[in-house]
N, C-alpha and C. Protein backbone atom coordinates (compact mmCIF):
# COMPACT_ATOMS: atom_id res chain seq x y z
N UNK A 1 -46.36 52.71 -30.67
CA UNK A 1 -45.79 52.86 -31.99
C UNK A 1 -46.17 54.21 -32.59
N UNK A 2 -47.86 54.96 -32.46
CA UNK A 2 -47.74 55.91 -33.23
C UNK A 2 -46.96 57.35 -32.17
N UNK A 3 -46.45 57.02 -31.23
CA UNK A 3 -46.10 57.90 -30.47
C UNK A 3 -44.18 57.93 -30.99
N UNK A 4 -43.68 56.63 -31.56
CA UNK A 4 -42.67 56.63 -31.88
C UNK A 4 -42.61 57.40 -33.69
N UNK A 5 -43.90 57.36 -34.05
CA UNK A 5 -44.20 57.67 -35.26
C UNK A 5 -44.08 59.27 -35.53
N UNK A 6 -45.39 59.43 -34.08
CA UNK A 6 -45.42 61.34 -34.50
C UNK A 6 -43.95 61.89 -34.10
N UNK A 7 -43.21 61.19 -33.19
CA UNK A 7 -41.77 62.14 -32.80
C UNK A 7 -40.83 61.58 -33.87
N UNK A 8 -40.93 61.08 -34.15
CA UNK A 8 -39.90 61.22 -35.67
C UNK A 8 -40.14 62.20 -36.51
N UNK A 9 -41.32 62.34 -36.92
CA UNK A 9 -42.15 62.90 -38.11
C UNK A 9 -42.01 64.25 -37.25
N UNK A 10 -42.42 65.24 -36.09
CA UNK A 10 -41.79 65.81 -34.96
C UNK A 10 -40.34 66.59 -35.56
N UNK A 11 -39.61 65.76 -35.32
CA UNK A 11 -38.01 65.78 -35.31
C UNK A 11 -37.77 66.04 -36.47
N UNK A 12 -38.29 65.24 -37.91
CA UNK A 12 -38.19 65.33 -39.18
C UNK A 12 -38.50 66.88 -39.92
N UNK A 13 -39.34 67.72 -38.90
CA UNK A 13 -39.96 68.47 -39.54
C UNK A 13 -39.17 69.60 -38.90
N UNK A 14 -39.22 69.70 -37.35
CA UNK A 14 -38.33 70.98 -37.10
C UNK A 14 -36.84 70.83 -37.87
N UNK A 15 -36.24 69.57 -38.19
CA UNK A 15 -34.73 69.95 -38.64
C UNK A 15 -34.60 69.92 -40.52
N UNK A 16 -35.96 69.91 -40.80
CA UNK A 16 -36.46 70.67 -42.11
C UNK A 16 -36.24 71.57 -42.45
N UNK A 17 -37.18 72.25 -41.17
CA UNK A 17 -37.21 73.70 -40.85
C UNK A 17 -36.00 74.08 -40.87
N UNK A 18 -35.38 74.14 -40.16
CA UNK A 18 -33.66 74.58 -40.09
C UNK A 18 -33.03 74.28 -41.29
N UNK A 19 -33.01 73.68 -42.02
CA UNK A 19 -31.99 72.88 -43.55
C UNK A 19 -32.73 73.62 -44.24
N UNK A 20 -33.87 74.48 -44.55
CA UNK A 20 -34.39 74.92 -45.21
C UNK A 20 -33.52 76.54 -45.30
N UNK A 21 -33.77 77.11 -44.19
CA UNK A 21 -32.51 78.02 -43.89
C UNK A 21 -31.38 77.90 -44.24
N UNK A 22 -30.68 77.18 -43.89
CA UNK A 22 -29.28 76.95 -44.56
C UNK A 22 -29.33 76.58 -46.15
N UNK A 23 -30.51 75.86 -46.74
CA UNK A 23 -30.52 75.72 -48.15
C UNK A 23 -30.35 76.30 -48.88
N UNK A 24 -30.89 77.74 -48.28
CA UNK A 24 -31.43 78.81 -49.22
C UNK A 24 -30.57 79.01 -50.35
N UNK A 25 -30.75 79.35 -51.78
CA UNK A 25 -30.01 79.65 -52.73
C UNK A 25 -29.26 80.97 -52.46
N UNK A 26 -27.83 81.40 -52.48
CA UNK A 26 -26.98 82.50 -52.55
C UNK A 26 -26.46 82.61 -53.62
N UNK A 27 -26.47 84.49 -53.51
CA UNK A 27 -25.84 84.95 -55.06
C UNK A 27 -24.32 85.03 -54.46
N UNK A 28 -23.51 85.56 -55.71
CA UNK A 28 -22.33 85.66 -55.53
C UNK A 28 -21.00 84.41 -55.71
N UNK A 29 -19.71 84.96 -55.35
CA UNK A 29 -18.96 83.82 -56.13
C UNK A 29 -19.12 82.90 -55.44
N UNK A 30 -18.50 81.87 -56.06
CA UNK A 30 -18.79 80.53 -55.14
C UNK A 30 -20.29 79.95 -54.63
N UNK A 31 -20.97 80.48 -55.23
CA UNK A 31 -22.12 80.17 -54.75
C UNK A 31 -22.75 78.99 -55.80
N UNK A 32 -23.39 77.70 -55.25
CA UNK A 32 -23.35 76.76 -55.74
C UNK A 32 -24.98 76.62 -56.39
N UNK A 33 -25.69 75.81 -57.15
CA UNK A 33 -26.79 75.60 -57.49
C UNK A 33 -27.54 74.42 -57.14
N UNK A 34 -28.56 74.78 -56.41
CA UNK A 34 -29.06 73.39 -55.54
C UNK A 34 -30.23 73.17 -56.33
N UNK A 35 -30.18 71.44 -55.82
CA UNK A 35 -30.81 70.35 -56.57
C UNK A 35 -32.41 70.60 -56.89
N UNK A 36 -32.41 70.52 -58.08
CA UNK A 36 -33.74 70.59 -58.89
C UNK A 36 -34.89 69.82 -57.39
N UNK A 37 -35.61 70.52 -57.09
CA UNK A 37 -36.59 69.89 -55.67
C UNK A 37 -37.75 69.24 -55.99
N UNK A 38 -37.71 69.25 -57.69
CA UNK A 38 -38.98 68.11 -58.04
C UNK A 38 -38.31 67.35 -58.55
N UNK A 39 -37.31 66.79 -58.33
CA UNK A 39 -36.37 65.73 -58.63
C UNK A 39 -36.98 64.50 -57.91
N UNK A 40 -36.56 63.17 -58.02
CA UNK A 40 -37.18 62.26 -57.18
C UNK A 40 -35.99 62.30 -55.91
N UNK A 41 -36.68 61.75 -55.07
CA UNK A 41 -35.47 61.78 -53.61
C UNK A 41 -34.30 61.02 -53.71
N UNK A 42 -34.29 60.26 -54.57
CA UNK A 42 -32.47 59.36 -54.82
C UNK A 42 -31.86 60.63 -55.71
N UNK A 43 -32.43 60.84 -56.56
CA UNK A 43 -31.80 61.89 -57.09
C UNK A 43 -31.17 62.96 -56.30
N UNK A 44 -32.43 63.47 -55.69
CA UNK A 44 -31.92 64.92 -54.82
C UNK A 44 -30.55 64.41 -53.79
N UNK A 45 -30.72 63.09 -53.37
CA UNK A 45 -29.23 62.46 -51.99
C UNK A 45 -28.61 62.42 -52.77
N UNK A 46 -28.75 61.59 -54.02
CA UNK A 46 -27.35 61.13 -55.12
C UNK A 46 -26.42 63.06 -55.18
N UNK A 47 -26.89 63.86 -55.93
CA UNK A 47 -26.56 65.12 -56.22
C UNK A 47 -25.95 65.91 -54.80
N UNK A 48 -27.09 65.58 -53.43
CA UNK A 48 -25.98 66.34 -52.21
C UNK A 48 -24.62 65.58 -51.76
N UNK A 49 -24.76 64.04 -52.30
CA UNK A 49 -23.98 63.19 -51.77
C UNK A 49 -22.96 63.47 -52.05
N UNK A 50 -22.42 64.04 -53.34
CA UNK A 50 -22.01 63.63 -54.75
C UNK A 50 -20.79 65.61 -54.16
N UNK A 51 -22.10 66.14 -53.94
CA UNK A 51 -21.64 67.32 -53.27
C UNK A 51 -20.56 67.46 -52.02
N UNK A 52 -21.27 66.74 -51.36
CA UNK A 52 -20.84 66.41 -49.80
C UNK A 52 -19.34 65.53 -49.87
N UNK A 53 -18.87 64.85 -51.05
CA UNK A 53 -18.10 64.39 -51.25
C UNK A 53 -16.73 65.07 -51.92
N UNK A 54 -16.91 65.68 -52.12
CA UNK A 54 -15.78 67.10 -52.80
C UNK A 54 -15.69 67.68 -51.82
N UNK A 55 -15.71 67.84 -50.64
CA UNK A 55 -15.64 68.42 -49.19
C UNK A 55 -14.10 68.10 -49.11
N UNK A 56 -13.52 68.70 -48.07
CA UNK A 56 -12.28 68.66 -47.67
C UNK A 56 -12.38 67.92 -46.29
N UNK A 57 -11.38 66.87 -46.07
CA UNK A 57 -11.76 66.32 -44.58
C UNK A 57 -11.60 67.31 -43.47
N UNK A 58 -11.09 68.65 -43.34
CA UNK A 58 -11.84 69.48 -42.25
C UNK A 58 -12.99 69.75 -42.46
N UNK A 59 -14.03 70.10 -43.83
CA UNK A 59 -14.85 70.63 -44.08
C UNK A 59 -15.90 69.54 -43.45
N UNK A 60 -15.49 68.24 -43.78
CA UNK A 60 -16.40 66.98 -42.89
C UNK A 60 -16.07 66.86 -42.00
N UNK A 61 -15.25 67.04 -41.20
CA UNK A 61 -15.01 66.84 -39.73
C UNK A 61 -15.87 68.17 -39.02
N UNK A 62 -16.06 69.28 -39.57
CA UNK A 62 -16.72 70.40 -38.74
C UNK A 62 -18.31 70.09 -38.69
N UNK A 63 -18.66 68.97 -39.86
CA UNK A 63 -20.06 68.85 -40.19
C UNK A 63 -20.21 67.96 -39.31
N UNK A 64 -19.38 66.63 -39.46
CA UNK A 64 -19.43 65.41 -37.98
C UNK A 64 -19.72 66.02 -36.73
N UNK A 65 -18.53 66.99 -36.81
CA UNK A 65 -18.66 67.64 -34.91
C UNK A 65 -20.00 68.28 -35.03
N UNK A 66 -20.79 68.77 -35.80
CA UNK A 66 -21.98 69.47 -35.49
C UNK A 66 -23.65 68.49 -35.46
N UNK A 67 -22.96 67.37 -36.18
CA UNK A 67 -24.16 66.24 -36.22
C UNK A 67 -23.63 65.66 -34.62
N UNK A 68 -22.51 65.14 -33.83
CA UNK A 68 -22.59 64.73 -32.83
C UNK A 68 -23.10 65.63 -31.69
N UNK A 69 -23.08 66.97 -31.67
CA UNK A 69 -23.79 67.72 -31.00
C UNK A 69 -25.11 67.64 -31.17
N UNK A 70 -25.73 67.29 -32.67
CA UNK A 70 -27.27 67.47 -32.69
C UNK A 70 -28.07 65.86 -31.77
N UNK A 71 -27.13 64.87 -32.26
CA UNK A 71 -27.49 63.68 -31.80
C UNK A 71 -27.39 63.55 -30.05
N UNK A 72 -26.30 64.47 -29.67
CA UNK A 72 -26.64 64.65 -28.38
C UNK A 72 -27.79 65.48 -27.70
N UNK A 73 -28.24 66.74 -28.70
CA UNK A 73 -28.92 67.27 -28.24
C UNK A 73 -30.37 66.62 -28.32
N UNK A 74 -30.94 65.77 -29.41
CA UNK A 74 -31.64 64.87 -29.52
C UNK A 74 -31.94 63.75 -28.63
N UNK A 75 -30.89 63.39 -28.31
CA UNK A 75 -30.67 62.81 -26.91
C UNK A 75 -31.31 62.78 -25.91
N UNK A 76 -31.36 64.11 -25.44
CA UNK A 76 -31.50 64.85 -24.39
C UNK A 76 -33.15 65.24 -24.46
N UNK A 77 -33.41 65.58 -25.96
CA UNK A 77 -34.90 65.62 -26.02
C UNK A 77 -35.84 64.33 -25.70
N UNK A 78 -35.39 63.37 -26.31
CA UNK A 78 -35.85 61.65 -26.34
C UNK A 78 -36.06 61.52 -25.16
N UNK A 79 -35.07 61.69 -24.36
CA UNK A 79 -34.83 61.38 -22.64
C UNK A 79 -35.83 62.14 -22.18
N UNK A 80 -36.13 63.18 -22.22
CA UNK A 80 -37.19 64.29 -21.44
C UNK A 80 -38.66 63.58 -21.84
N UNK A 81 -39.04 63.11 -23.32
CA UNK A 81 -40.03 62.75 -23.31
C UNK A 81 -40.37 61.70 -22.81
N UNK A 82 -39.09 61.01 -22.56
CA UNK A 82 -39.49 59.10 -21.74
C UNK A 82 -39.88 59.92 -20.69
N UNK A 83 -39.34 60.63 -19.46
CA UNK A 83 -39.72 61.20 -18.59
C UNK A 83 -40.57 61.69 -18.12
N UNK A 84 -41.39 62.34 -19.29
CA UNK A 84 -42.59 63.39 -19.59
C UNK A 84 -44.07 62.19 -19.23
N UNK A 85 -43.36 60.69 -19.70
CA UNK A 85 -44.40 60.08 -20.08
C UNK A 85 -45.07 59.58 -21.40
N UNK A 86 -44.48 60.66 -22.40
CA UNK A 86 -44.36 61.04 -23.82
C UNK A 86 -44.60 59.48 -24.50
N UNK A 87 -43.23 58.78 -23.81
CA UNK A 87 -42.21 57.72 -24.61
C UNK A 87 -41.84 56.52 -23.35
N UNK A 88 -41.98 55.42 -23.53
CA UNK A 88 -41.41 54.61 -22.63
C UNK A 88 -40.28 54.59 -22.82
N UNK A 89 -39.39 53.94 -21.48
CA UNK A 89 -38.42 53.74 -21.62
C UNK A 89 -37.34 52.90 -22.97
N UNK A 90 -38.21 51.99 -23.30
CA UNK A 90 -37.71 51.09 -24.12
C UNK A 90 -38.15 51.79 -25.92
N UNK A 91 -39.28 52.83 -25.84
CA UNK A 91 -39.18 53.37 -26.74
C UNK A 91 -37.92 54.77 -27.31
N UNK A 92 -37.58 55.44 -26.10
CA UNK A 92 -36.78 56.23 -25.73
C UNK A 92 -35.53 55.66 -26.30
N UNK A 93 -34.83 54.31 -25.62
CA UNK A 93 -33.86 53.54 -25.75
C UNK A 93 -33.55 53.12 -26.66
N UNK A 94 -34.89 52.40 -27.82
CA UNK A 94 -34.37 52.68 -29.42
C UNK A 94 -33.98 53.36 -30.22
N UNK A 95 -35.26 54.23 -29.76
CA UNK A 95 -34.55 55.75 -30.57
C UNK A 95 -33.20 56.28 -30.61
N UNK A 96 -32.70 56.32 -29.19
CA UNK A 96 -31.67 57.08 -29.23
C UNK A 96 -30.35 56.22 -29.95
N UNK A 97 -30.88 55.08 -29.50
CA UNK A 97 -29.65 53.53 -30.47
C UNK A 97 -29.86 53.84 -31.63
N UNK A 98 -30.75 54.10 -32.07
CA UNK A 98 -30.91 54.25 -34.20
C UNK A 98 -30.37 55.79 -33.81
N UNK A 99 -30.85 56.57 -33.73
CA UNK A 99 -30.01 57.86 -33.60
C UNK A 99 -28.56 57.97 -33.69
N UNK A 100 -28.11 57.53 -32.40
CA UNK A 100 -26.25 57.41 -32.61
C UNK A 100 -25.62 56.18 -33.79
N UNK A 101 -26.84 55.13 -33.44
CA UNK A 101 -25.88 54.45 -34.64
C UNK A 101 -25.97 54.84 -36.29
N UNK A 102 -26.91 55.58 -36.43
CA UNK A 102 -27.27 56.38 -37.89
C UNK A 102 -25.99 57.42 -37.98
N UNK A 103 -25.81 57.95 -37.06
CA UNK A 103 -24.95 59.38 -37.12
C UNK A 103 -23.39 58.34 -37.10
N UNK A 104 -23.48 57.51 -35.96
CA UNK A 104 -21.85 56.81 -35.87
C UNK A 104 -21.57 56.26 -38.35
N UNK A 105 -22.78 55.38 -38.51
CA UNK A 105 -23.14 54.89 -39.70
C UNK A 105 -22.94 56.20 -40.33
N UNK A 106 -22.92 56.77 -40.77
CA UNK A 106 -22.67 57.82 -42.06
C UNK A 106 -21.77 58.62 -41.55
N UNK A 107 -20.82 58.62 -40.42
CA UNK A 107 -19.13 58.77 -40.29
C UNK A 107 -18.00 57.84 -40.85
N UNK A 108 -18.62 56.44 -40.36
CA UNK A 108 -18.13 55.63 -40.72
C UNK A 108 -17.98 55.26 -42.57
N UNK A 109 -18.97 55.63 -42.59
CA UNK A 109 -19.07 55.60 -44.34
C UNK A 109 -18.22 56.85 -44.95
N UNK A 110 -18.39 57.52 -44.69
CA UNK A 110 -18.27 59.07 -45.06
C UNK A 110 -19.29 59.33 -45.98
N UNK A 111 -20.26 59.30 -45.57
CA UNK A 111 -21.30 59.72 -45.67
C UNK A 111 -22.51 61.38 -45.20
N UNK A 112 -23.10 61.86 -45.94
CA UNK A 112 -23.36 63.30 -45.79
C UNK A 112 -24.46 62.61 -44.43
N UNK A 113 -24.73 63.17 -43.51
CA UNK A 113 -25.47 62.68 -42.69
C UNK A 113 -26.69 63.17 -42.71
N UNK A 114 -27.35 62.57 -42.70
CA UNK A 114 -28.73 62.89 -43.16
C UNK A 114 -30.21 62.15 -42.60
N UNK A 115 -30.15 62.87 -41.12
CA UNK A 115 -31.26 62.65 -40.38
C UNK A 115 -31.95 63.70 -40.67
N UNK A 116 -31.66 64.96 -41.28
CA UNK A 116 -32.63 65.89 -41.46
C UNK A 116 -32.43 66.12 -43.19
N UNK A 117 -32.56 65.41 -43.72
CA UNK A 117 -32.53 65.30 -45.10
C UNK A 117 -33.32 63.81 -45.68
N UNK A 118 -34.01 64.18 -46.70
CA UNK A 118 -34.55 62.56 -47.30
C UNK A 118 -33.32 61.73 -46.71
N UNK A 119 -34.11 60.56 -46.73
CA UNK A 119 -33.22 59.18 -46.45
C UNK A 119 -32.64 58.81 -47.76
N UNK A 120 -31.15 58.53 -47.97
CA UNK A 120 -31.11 57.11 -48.86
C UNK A 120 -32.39 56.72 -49.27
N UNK A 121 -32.65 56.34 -50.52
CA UNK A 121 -33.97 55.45 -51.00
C UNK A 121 -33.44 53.98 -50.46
N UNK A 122 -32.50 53.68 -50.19
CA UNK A 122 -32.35 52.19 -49.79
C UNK A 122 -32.61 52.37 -48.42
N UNK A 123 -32.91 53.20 -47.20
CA UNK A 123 -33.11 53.89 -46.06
C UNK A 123 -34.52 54.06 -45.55
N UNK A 124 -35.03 54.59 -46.99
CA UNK A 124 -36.72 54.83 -46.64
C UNK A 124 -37.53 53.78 -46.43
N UNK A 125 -38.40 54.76 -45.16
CA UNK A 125 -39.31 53.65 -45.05
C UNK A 125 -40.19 53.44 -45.95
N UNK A 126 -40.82 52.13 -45.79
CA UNK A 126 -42.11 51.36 -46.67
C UNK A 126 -43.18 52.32 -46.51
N UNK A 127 -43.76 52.27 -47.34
CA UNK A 127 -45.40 52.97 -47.45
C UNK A 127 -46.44 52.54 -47.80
C-alpha cells in the first residue's frame, strides 16, 4: 500500500510540475486571470471547471486527445514499475484501471480532467 501511496504522490507531483508551467500567468490580450491559489480546493476546481466549460468542443477534444496520450504514457510507466519489482502485478493493474477509468470518467462527463490538478472535493481522499 505505501508503495501504491508514494507513486501516486510520485505522479501527483511531477504533473504539478508541468501544470505549473502551463499555469503561469500571461500578459497580453486574451489573457485570462487565474484562480486566487489560497482559495480552498473546491473553489480553485469549481472556477477551472467553470473555465474549462466555455471551451469549444474542438478546444476539449484536443485536451481529451492529450490526456489519452498521458494515460497511456502513464501506462507504460505503471507497467515498468510492476516489472522493476517497484509494484505488483495486481498493484500495477489497479492503478492503471483507476487511471483509464478516471480519464474515460471526466470525458464522459465533460469534465476538465484532472489527474494533475486537485481532485473534485467529492474525489479527495480522506485524511
Amino acid at each position: 500500500m505505501k508503495r501504491i501511496i508514494t507513486l501516486c504522490a510520485t505522479l501527483m507531483l511531477c504533473l504539478s510540475l508541468g501544470v505549473s508551467v502551463l499555469a503561469a500567468p500571461t500578459a497580453g490580450p486574451g489573457a485570462t486571470a487565474q484562480p486566487d491559489r489560497e482559495a480552498s480546493p473546491k473553489t480553485i476546481f469549481d472556477e477551472m471547471q467553470a473555465d474549462f466549460d466555455k471551451l469549444t468542443d474542438s478546444q476539449k477534444k484536443q485536451i481529451y486527445k492529450i490526456g489519452d496520450k498521458l494515460t497511456a504514457q502513464y501506462t507504460k510507466l505503471i507497467e515498468k514499475y510492476a516489472e522493476f519489482g517497484l509494484l505488483s502485478d495486481a498493484e500495477a493493474d489497479d492503478l492503471i484501471s483507476r487511471l483509464e477509468s478516471r480519464n474515460a470518467q471526466s470525458r464522459e462527463e465533460g469534465r476538465m480532467i484532472h489527474g494533475f490538478f486537485p481532485p473534485p472535493p467529492s474525489e479527495a481522499p480522506a485524511q
